[in-house]
PDB file of N, CA and C in Angstrom:
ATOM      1  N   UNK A   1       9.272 -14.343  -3.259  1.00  0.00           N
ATOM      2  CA  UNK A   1       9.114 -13.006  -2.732  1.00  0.00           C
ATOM      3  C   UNK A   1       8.336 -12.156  -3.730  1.00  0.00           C
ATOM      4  N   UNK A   2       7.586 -11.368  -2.970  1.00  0.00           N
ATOM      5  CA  UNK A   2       7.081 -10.068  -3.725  1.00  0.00           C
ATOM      6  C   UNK A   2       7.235  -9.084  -4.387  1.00  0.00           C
ATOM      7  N   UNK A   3       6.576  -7.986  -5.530  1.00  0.00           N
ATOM      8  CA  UNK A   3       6.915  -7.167  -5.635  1.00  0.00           C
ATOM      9  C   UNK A   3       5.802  -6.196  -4.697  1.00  0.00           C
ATOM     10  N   UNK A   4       6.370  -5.169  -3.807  1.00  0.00           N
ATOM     11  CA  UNK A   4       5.195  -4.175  -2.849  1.00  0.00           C
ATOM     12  C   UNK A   4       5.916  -2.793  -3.633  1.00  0.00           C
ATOM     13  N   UNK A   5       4.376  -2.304  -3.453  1.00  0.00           N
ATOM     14  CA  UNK A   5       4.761  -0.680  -3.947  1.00  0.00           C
ATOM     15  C   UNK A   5       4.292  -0.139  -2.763  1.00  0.00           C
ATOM     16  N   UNK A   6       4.885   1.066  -1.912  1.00  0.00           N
ATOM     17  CA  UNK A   6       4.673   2.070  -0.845  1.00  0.00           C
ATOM     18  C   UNK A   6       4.191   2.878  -1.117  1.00  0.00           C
ATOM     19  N   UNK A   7       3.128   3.802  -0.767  1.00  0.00           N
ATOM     20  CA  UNK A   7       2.756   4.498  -1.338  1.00  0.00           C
ATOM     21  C   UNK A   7       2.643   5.702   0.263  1.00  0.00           C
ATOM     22  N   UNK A   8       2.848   6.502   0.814  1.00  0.00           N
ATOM     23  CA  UNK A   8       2.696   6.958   1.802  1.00  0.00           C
ATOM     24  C   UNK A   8       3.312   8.295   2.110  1.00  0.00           C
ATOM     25  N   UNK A   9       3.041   9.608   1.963  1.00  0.00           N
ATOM     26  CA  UNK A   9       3.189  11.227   2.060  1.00  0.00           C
ATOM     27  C   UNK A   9       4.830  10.882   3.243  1.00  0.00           C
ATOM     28  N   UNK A  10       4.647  10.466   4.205  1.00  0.00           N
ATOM     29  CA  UNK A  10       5.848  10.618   5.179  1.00  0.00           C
ATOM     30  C   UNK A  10       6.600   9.394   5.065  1.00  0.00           C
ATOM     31  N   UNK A  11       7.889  10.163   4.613  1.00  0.00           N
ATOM     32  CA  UNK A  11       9.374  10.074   4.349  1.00  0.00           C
ATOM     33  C   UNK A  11       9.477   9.033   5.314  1.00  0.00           C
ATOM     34  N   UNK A  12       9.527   8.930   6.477  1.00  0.00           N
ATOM     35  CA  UNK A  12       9.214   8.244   7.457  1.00  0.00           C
ATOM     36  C   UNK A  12       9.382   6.918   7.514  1.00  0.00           C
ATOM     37  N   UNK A  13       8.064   7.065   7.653  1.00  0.00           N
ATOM     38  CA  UNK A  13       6.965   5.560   7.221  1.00  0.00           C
ATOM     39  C   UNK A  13       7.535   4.777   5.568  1.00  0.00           C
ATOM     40  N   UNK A  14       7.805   5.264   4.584  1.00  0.00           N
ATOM     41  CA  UNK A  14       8.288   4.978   4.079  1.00  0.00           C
ATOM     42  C   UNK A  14       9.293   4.185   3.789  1.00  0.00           C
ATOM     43  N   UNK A  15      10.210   5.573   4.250  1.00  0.00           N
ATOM     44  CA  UNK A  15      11.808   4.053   4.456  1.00  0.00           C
ATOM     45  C   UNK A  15      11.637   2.761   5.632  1.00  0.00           C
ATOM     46  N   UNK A  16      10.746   3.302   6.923  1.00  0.00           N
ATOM     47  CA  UNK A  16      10.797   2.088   7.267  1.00  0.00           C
ATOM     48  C   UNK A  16       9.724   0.854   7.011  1.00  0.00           C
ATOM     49  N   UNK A  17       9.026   1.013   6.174  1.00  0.00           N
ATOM     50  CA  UNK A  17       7.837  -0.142   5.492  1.00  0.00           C
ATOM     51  C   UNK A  17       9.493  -0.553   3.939  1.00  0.00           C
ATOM     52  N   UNK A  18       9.782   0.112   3.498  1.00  0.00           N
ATOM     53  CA  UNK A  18      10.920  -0.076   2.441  1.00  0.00           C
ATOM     54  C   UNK A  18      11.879  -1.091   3.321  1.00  0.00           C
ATOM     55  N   UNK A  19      12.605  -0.408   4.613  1.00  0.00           N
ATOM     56  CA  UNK A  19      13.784  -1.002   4.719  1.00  0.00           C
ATOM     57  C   UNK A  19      13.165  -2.480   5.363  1.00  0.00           C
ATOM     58  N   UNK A  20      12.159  -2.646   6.408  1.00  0.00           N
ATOM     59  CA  UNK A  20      12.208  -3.975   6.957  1.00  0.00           C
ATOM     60  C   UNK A  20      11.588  -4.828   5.705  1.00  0.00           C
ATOM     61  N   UNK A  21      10.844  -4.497   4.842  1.00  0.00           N
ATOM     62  CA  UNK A  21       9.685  -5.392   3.443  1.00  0.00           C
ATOM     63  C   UNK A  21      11.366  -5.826   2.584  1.00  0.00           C
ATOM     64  N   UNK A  22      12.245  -5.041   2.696  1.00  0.00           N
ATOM     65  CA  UNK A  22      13.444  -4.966   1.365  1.00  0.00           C
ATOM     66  C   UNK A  22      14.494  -5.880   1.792  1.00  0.00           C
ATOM     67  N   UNK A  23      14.612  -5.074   3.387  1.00  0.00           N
ATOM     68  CA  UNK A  23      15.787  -5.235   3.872  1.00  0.00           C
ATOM     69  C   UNK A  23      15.561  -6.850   4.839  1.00  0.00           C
ATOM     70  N   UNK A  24      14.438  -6.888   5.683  1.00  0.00           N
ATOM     71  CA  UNK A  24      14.517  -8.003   6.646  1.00  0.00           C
ATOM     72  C   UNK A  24      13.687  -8.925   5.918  1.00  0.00           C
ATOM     73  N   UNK A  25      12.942  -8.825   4.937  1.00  0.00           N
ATOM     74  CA  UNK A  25      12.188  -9.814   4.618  1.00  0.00           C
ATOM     75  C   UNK A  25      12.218 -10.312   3.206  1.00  0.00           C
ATOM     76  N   UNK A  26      12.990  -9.555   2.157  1.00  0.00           N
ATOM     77  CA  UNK A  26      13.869 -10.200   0.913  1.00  0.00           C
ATOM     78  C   UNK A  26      12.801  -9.480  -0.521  1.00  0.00           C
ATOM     79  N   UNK A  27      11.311  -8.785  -0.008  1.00  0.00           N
ATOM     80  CA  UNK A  27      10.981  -8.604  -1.025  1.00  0.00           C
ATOM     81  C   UNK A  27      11.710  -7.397  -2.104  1.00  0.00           C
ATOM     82  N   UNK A  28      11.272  -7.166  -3.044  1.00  0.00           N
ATOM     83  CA  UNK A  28      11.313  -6.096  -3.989  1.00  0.00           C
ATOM     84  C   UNK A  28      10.467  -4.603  -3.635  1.00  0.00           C
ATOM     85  N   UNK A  29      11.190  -3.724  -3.176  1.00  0.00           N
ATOM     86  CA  UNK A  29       9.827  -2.349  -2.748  1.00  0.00           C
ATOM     87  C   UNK A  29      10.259  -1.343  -3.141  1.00  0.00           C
ATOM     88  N   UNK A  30       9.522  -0.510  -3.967  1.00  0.00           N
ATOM     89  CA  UNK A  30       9.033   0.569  -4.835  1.00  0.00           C
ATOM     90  C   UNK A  30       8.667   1.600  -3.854  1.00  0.00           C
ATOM     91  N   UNK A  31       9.002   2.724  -3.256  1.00  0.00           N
ATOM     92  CA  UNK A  31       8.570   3.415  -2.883  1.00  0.00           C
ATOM     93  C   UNK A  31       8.054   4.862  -3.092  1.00  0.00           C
ATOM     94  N   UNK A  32       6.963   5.493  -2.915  1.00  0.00           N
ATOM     95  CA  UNK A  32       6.836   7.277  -3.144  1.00  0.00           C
ATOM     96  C   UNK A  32       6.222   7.911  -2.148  1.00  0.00           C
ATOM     97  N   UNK A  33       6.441   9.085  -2.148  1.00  0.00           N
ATOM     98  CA  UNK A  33       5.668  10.010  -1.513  1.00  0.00           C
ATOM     99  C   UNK A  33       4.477  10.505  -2.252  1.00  0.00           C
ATOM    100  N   UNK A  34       4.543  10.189  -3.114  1.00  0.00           N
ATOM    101  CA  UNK A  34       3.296  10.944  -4.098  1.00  0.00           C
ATOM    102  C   UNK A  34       2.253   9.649  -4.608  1.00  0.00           C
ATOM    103  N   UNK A  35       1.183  10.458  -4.700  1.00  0.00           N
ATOM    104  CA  UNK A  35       0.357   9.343  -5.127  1.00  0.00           C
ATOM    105  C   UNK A  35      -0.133   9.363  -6.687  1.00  0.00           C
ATOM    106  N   UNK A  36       0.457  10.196  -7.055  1.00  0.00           N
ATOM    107  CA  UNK A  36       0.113  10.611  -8.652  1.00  0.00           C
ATOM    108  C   UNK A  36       1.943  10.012  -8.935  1.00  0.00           C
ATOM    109  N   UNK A  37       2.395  10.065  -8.405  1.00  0.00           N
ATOM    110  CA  UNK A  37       3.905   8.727  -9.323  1.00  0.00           C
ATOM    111  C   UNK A  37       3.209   7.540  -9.052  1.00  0.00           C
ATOM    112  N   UNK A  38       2.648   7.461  -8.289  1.00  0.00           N
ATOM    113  CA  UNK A  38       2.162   5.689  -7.929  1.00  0.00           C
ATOM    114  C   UNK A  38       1.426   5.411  -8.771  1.00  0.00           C
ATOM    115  N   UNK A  39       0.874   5.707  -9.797  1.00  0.00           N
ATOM    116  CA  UNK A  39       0.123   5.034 -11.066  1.00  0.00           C
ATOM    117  C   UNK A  39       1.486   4.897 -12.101  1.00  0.00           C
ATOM    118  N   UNK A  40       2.225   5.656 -12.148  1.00  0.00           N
ATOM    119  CA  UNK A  40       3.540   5.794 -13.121  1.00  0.00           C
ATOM    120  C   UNK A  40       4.447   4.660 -12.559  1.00  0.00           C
ATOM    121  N   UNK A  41       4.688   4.164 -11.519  1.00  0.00           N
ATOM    122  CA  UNK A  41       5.350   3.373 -11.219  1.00  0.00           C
ATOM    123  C   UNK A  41       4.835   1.653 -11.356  1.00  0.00           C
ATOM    124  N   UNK A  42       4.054   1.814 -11.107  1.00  0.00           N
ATOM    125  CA  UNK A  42       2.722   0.247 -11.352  1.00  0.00           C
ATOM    126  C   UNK A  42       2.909   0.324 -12.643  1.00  0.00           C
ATOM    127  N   UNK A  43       2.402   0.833 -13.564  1.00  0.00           N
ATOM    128  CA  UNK A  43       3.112   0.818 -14.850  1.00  0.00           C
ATOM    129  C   UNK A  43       4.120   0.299 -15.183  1.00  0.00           C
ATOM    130  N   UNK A  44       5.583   0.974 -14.838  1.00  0.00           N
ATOM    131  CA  UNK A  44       6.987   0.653 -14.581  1.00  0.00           C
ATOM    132  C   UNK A  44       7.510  -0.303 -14.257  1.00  0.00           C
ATOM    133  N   UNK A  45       6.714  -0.874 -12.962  1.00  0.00           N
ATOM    134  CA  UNK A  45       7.381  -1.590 -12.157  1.00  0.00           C
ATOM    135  C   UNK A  45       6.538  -3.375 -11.936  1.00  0.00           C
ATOM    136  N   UNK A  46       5.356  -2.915 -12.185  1.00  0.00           N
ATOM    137  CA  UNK A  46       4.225  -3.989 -11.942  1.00  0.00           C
ATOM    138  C   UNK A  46       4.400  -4.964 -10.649  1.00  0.00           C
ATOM    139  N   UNK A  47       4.237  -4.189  -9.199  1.00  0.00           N
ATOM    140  CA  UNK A  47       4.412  -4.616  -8.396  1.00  0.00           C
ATOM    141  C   UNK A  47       3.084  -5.808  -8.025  1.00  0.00           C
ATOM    142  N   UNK A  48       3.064  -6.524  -6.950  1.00  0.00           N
ATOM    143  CA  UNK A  48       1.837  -7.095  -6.746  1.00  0.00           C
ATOM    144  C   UNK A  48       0.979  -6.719  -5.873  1.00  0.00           C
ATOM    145  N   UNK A  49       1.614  -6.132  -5.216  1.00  0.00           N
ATOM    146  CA  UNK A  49       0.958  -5.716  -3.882  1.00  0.00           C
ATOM    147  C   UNK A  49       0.993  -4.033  -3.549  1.00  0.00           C
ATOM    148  N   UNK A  50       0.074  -3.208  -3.128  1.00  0.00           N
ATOM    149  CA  UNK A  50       0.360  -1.800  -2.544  1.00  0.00           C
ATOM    150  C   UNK A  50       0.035  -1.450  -1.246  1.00  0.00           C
ATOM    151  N   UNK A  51       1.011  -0.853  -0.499  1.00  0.00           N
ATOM    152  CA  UNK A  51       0.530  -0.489   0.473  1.00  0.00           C
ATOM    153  C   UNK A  51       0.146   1.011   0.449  1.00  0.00           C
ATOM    154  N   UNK A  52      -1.136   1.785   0.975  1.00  0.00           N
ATOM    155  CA  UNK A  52      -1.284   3.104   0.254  1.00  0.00           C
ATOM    156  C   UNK A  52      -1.665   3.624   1.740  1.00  0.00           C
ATOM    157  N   UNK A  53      -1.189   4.596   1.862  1.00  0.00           N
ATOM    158  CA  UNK A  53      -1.449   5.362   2.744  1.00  0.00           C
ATOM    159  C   UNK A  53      -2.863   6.013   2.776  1.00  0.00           C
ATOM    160  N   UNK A  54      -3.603   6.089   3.504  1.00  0.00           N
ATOM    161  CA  UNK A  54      -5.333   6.943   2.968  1.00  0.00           C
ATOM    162  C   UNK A  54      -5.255   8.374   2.728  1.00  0.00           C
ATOM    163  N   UNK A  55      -4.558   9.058   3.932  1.00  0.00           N
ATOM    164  CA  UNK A  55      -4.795  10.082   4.309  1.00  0.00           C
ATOM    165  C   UNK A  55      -3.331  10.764   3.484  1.00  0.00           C
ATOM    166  N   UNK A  56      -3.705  11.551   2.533  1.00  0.00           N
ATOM    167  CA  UNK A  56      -2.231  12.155   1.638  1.00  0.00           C
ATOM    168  C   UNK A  56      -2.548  13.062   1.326  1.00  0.00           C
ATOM    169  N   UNK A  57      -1.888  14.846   1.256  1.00  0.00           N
ATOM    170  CA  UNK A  57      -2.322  15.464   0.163  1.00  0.00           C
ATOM    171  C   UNK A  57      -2.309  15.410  -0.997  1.00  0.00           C
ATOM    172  N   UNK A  58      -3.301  15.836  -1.588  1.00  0.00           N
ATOM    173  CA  UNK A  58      -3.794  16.083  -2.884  1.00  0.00           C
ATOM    174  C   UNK A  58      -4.589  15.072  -3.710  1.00  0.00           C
ATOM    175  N   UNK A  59      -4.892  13.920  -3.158  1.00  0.00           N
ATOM    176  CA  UNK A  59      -5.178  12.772  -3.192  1.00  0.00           C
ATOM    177  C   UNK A  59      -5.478  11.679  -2.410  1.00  0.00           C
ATOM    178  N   UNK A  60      -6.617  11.371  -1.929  1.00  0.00           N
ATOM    179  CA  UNK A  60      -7.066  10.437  -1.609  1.00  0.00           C
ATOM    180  C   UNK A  60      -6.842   9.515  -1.521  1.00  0.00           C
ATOM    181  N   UNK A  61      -6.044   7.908  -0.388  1.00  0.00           N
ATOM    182  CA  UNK A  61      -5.685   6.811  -0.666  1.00  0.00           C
ATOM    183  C   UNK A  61      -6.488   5.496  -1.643  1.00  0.00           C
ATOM    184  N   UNK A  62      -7.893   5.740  -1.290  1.00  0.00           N
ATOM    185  CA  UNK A  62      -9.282   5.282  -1.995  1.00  0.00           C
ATOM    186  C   UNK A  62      -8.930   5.512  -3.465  1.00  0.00           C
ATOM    187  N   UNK A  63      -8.861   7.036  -3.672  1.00  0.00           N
ATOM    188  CA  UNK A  63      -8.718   7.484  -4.919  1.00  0.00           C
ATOM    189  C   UNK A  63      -7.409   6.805  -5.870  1.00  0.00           C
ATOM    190  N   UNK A  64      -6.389   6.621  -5.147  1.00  0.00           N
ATOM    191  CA  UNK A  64      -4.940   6.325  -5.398  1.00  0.00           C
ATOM    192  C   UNK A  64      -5.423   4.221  -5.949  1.00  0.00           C
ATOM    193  N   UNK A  65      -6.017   3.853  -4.919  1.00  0.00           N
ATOM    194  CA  UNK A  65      -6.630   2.516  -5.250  1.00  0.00           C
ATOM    195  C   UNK A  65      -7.483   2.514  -6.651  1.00  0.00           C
ATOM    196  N   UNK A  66      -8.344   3.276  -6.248  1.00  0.00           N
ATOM    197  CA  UNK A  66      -9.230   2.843  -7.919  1.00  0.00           C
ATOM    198  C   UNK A  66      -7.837   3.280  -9.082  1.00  0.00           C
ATOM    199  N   UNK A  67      -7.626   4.447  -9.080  1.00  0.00           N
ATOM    200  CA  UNK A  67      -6.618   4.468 -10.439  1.00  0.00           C
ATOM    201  C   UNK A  67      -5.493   3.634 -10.512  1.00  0.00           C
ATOM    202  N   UNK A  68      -4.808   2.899  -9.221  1.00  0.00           N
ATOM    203  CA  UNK A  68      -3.989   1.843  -9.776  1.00  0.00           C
ATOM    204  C   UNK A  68      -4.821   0.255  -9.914  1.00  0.00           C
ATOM    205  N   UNK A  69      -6.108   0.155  -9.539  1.00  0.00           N
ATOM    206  CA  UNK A  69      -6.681  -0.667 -10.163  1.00  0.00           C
ATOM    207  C   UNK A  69      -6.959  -0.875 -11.903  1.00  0.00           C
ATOM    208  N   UNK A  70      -7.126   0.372 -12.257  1.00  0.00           N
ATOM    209  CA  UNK A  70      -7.351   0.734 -13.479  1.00  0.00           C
ATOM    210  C   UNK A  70      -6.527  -0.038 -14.367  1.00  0.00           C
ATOM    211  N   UNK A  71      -5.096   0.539 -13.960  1.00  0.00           N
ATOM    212  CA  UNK A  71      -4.167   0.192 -14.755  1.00  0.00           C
ATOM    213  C   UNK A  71      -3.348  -1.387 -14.403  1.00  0.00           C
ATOM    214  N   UNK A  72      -3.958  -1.458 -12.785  1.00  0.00           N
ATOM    215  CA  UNK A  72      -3.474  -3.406 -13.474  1.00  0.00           C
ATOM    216  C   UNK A  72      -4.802  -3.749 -12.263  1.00  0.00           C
ATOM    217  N   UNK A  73      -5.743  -4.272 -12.905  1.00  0.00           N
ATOM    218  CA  UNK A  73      -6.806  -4.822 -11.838  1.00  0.00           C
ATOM    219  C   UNK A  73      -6.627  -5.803 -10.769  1.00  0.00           C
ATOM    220  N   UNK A  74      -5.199  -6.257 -11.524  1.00  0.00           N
ATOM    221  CA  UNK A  74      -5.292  -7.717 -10.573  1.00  0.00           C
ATOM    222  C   UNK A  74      -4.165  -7.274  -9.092  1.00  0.00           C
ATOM    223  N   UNK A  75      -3.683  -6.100  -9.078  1.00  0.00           N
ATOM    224  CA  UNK A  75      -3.092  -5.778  -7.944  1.00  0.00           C
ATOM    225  C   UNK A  75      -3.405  -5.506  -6.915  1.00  0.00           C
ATOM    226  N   UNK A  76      -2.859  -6.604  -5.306  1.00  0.00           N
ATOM    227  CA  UNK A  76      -3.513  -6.826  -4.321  1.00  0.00           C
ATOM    228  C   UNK A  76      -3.412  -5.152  -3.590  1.00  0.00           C
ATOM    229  N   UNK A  77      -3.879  -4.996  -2.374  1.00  0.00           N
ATOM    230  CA  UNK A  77      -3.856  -3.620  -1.727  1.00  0.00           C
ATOM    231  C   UNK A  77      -4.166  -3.939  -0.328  1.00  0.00           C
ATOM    232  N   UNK A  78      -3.246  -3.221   0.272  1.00  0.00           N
ATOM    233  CA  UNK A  78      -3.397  -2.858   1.771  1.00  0.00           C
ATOM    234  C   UNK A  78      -3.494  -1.666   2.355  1.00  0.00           C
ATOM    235  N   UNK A  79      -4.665  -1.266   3.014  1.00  0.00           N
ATOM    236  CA  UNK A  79      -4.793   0.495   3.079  1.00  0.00           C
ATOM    237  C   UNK A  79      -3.778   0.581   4.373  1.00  0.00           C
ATOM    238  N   UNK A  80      -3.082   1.756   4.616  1.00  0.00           N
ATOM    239  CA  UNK A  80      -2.498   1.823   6.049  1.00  0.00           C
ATOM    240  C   UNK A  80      -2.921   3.313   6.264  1.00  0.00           C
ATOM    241  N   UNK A  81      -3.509   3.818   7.585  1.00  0.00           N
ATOM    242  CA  UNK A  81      -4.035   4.799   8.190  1.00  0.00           C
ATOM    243  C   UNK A  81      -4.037   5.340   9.413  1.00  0.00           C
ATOM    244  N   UNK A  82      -3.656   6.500   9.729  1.00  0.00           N
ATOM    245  CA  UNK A  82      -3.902   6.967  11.199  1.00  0.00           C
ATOM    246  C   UNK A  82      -4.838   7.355  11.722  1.00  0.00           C
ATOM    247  N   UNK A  83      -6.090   7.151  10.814  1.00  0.00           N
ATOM    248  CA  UNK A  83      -7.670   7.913  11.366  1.00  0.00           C
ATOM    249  C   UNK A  83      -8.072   6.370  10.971  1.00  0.00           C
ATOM    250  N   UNK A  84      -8.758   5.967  12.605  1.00  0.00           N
ATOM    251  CA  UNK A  84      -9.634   4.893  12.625  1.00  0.00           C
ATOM    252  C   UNK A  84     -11.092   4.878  11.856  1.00  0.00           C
ATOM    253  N   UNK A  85     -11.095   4.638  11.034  1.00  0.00           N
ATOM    254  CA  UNK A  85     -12.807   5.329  10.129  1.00  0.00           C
ATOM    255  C   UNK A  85     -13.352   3.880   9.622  1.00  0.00           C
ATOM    256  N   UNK A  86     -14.581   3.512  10.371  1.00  0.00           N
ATOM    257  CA  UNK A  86     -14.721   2.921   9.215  1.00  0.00           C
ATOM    258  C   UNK A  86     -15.777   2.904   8.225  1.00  0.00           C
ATOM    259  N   UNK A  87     -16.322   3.988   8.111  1.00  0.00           N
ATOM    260  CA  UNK A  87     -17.075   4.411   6.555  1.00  0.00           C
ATOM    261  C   UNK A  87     -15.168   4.242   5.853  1.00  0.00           C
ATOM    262  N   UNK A  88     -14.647   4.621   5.972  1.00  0.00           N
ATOM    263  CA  UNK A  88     -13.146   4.807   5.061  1.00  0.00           C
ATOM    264  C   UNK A  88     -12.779   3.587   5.103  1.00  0.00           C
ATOM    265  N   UNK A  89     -12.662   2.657   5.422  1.00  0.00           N
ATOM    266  CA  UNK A  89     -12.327   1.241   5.718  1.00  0.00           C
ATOM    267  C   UNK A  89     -13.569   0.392   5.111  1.00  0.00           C
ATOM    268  N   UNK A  90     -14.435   0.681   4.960  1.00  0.00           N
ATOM    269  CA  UNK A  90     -15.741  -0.551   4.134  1.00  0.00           C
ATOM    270  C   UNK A  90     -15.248   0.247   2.493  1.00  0.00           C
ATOM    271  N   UNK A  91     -15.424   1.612   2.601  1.00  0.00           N
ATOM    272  CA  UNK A  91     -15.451   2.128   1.139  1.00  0.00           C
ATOM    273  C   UNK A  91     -13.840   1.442   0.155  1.00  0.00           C
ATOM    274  N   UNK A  92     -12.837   1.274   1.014  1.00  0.00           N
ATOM    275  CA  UNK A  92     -11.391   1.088   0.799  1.00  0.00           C
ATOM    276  C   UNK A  92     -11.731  -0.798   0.214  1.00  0.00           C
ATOM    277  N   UNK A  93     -12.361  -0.969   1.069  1.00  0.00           N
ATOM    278  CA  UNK A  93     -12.672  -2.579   0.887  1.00  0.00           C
ATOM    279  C   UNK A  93     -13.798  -2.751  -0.321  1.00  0.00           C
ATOM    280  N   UNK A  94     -14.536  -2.192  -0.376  1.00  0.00           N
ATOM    281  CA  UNK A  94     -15.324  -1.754  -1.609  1.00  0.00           C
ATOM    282  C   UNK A  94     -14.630  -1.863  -3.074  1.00  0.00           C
ATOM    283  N   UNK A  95     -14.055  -0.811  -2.884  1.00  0.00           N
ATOM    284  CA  UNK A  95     -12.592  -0.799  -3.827  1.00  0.00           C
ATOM    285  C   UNK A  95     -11.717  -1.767  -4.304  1.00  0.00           C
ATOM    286  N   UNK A  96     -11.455  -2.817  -3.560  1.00  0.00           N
ATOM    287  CA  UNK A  96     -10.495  -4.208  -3.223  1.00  0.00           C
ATOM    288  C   UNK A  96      -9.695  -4.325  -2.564  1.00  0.00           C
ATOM    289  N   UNK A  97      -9.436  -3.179  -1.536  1.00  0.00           N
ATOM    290  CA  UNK A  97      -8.799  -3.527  -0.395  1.00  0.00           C
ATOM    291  C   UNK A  97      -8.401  -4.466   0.064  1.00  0.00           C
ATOM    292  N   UNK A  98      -7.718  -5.194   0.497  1.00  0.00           N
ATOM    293  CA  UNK A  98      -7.442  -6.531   0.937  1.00  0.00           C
ATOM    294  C   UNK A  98      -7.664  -6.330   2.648  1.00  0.00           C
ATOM    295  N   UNK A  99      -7.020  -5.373   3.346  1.00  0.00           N
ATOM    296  CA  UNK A  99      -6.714  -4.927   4.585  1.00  0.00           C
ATOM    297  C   UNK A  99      -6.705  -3.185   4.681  1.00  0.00           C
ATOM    298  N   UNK A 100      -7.333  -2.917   5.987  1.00  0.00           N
ATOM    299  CA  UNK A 100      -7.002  -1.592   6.586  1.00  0.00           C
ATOM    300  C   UNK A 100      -6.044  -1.790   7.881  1.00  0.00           C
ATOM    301  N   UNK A 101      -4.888  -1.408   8.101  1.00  0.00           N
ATOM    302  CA  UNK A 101      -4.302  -1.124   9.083  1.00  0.00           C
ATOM    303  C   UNK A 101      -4.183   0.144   9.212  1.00  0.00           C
ATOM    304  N   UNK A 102      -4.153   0.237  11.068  1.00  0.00           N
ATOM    305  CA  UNK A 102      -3.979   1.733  11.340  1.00  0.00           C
ATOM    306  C   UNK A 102      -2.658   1.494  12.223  1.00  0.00           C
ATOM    307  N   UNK A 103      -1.788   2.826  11.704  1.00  0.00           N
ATOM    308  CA  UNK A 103      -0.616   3.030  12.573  1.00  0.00           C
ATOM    309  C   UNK A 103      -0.936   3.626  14.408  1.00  0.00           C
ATOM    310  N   UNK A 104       0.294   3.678  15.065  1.00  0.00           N
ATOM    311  CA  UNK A 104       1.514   3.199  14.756  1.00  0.00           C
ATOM    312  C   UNK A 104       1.368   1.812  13.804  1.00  0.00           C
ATOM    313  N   UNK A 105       2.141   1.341  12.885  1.00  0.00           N
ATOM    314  CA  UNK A 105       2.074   0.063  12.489  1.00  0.00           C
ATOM    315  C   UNK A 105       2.458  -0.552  13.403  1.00  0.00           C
ATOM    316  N   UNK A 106       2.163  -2.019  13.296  1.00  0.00           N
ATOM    317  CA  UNK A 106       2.796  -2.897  14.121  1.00  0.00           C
ATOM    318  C   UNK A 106       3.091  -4.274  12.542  1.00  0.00           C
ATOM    319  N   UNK A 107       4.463  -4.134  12.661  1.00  0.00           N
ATOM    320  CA  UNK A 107       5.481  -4.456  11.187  1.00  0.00           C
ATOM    321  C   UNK A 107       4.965  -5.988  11.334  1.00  0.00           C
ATOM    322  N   UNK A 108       4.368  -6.742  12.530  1.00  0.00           N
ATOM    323  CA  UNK A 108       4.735  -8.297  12.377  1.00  0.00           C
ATOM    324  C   UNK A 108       3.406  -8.723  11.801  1.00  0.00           C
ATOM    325  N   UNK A 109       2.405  -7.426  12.222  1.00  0.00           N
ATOM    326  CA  UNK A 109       1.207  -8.022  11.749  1.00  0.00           C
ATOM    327  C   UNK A 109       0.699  -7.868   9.773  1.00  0.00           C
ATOM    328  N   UNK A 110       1.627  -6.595   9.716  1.00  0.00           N
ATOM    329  CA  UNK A 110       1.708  -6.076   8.121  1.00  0.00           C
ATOM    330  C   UNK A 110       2.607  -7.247   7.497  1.00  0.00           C
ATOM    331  N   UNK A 111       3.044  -7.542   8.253  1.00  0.00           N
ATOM    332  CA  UNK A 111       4.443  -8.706   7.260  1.00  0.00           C
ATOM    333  C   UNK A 111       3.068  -9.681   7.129  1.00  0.00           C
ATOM    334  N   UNK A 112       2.601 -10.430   8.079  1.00  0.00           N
ATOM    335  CA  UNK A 112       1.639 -11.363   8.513  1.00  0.00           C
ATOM    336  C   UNK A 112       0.497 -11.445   7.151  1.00  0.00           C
ATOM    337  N   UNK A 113      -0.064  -9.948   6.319  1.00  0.00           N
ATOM    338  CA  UNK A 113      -0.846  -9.669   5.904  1.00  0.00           C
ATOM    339  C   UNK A 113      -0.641  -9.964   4.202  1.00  0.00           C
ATOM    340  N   UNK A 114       0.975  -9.116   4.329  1.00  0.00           N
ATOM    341  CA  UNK A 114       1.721  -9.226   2.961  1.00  0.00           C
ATOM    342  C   UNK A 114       1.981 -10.461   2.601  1.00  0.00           C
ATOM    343  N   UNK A 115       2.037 -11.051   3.646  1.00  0.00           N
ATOM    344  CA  UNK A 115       2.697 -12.836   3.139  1.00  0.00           C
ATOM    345  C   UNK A 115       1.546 -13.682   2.651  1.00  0.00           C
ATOM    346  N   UNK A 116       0.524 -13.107   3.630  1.00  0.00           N
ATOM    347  CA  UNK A 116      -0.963 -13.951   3.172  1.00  0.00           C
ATOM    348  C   UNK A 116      -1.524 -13.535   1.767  1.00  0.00           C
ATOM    349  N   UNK A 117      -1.488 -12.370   1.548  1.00  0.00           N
ATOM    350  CA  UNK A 117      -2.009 -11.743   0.303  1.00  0.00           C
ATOM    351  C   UNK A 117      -1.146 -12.396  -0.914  1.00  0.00           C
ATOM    352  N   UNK A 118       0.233 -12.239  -0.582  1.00  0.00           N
ATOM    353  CA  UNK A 118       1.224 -11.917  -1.777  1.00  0.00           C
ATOM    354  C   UNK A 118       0.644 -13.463  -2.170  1.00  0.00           C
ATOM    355  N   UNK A 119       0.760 -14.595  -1.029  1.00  0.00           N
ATOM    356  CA  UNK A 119       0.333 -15.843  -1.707  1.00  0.00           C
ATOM    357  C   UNK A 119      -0.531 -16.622  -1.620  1.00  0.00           C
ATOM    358  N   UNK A 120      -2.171 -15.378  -2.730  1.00  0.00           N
ATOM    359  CA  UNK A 120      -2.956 -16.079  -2.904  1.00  0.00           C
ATOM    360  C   UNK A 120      -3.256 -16.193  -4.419  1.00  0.00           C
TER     361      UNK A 120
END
């Protein structure tokens, strides 16, 4: 199993990417609302995987990617988004994106994504 860090403004979305990744599927998950703890926690925690929300105040999901690249390069990433874009989706992949999903999520295909990523 994995370590995933959450990264995503709504409380929400959060606990439930936390409870089914934690709870139904056995990994380790780190969660915030903020995207300026999410470099402090990768630090902390050295997860493998992030899921980052794009669209956040005060910060950019793109933006949130390059600076936790910074600090561990080799950490995989999955953008998750409610604005279908894809100038925002090539630039995210640019970055090292692994995946853009757009909500509603659909959990079987994100599990589907995390499992492929976590083991490559």
């Amino acid at each position: 199993m994995g370590k995933i860090l959450v990264v995503d403004d709504n409380e929400s979305i959060c606990r439930l990417i936390t409870d089914f990744f934690q709870d139904l599927k056995g990994h380790e998950v780190i969660s915030t609302q903020s995207p300026e703890e999410a470099v402090e926690l990768v630090r902390q925690h050295d997860p493998d995987l992030a899921l980052l929300d794009i669209m956040m105040p005060g910060m950019h999901g793109v933006q949130v990617l390059r600076l936790l690249k910074q600090v561990k390069p080799t950490i995989k990433a999955i953008m998750i988004t409610a604005v279908d874009d894809e100038d925002i989706a090539r630039e995210a992949m640019k970055e090292g994106a692994l995946d853009y999903v757009t909500k509603p999520l659909d959990l079987n295909y994100l599990d589907a994504q995390v499992t492929f990523n976590l083991a490559l």
